[in-house]
Protein backbone atom coordinates (compact mmCIF):
# COMPACT_ATOMS: atom_id res chain seq x y z
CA UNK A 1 22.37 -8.58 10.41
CA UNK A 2 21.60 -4.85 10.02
CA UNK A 3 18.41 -3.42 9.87
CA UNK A 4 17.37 -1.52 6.81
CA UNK A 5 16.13 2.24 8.18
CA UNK A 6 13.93 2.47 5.40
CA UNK A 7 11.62 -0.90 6.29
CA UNK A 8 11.46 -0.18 9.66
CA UNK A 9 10.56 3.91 9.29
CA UNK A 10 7.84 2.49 6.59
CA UNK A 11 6.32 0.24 9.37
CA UNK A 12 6.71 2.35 12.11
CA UNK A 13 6.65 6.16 10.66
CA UNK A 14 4.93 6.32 7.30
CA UNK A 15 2.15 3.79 7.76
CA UNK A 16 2.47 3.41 11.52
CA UNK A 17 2.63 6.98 13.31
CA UNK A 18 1.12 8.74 10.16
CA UNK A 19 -2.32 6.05 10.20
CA UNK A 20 -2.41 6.76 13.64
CA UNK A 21 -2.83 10.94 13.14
CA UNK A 22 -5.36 9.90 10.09
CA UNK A 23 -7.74 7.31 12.16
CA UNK A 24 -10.51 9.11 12.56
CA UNK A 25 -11.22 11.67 9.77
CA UNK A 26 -12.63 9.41 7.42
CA UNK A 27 -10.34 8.46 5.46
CA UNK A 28 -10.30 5.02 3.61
CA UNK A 29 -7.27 4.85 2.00
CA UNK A 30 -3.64 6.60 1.92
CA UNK A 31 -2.55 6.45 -1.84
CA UNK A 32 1.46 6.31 -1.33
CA UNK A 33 4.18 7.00 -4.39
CA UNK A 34 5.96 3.51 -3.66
CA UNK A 35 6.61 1.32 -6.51
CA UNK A 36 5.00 -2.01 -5.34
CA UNK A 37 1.75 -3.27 -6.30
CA UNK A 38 -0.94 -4.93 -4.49
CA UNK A 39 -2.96 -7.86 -4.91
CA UNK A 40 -5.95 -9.66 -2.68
CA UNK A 41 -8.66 -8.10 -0.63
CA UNK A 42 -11.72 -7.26 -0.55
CA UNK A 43 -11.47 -4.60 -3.13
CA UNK A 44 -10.02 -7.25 -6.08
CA UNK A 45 -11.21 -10.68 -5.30
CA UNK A 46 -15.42 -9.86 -5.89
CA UNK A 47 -16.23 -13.74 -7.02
CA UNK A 48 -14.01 -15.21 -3.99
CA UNK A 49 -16.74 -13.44 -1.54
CA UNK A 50 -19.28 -15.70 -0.29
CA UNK A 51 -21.43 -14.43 3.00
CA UNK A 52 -22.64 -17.30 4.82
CA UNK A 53 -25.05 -14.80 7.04
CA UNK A 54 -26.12 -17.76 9.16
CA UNK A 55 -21.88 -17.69 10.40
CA UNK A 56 -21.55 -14.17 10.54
CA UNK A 57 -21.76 -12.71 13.65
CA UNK A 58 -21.30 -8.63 13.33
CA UNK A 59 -20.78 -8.05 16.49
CA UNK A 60 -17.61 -10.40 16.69
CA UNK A 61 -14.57 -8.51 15.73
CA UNK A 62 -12.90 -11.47 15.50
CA UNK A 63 -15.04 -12.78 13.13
CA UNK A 64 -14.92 -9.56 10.84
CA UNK A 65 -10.87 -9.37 10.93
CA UNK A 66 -10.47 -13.04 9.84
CA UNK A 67 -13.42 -12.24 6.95
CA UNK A 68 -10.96 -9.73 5.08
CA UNK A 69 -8.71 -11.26 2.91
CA UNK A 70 -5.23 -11.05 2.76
CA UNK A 71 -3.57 -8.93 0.19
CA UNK A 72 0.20 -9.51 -1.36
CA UNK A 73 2.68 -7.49 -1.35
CA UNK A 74 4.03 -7.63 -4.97
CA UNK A 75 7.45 -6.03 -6.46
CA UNK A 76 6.64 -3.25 -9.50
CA UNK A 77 7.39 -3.89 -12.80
CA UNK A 78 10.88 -1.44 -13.30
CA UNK A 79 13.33 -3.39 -11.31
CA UNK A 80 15.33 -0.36 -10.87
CA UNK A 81 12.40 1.33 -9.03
CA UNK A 82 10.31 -1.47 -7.11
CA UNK A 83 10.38 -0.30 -3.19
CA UNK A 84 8.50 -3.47 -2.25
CA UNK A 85 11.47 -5.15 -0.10
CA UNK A 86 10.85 -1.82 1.97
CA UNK A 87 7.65 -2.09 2.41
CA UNK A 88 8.30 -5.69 3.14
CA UNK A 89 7.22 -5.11 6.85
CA UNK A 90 4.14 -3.60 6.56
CA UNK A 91 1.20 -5.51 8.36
CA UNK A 92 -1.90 -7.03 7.11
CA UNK A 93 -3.64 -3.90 8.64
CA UNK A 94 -1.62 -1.63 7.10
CA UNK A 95 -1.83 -2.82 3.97
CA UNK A 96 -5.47 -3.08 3.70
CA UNK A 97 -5.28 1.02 4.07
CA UNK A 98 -2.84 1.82 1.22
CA UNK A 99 -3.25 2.28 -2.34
CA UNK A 100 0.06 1.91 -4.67
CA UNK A 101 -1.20 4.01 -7.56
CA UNK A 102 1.93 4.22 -9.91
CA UNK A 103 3.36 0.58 -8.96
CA UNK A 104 1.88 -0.67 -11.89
CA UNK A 105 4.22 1.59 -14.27
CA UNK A 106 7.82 1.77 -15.24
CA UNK A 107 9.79 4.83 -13.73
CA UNK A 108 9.92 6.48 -17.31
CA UNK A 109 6.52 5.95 -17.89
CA UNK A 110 5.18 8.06 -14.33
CA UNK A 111 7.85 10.74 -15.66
CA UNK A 112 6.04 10.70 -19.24
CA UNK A 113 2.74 11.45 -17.08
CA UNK A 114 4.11 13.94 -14.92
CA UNK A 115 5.26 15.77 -18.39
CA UNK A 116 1.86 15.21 -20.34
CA UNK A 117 -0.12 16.60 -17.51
CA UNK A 118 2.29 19.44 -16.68
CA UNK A 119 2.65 18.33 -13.22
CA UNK A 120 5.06 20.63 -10.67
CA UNK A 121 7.19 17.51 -9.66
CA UNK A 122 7.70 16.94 -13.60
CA UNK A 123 11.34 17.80 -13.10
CA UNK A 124 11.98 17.04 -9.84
CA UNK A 125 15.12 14.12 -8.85
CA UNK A 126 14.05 10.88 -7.39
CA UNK A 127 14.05 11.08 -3.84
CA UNK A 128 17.07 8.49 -2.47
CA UNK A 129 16.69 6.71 0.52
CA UNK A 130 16.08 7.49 4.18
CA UNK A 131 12.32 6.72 4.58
């Protein structure tokens, strides 16, 4: 089997290296321009959370870690633009740190919006490939 460049630089580059420079500077999220959506966590799932206080322990980082729940990694609705297979190897931690803000949209509808708001990328190609 060959390894895809792109999964592995994702993993290891753009939410490995890159959340390693960030840690530190306060800042919660990185919103990325990769067409995959998320689902899960903390941040959707408000009517899942129940705190038992008499079990939590805050001082128990194990305890905290297995308290967050897991998101999904989901594939975007254009099939000619969802990314999610290359963000396939992203981990739990990662994950919990990233935003997908246009996953939710069709590649002609992000273009639309770039156009309507008179963006500077409005006209620029899709990127293609290597991470």
């Amino acid at each position: 089997r060959t390894p895809n460049p792109d999964v592995m630089c994702n993993s290891m580059v753009k939410f490995g290296c890159f959340y390693d420079e960030i840690e530190g500077r306060g800042f919660d999220y990185v919103a990325s321009g990769h067409y995959a959506q998320l689902v899960g966590g903390d941040d959707n799932d408000d009517n899942d959370e129940k705190d038992n206080e008499e079990d939590k322990d805050e001082n128990d980082e194990t305890q905290k870690s297995s308290n967050v729940k897991q998101k999904r990694l989901l594939r975007a609705p254009d099939p000619i633009k969802d990314q999610s297979y290359f963000l396939s190897a992203l981990t739990q931690e990662q994950l919990q740190r990233v935003l997908f803000p246009i996953g939710q949209y069709h590649k002609t509808e992000v273009r639309q919006l770039a156009i309507d708001f008179d963006l500077p990328n409005k006209n620029r190609p899709d990127s293609q490939g290597l991470c």
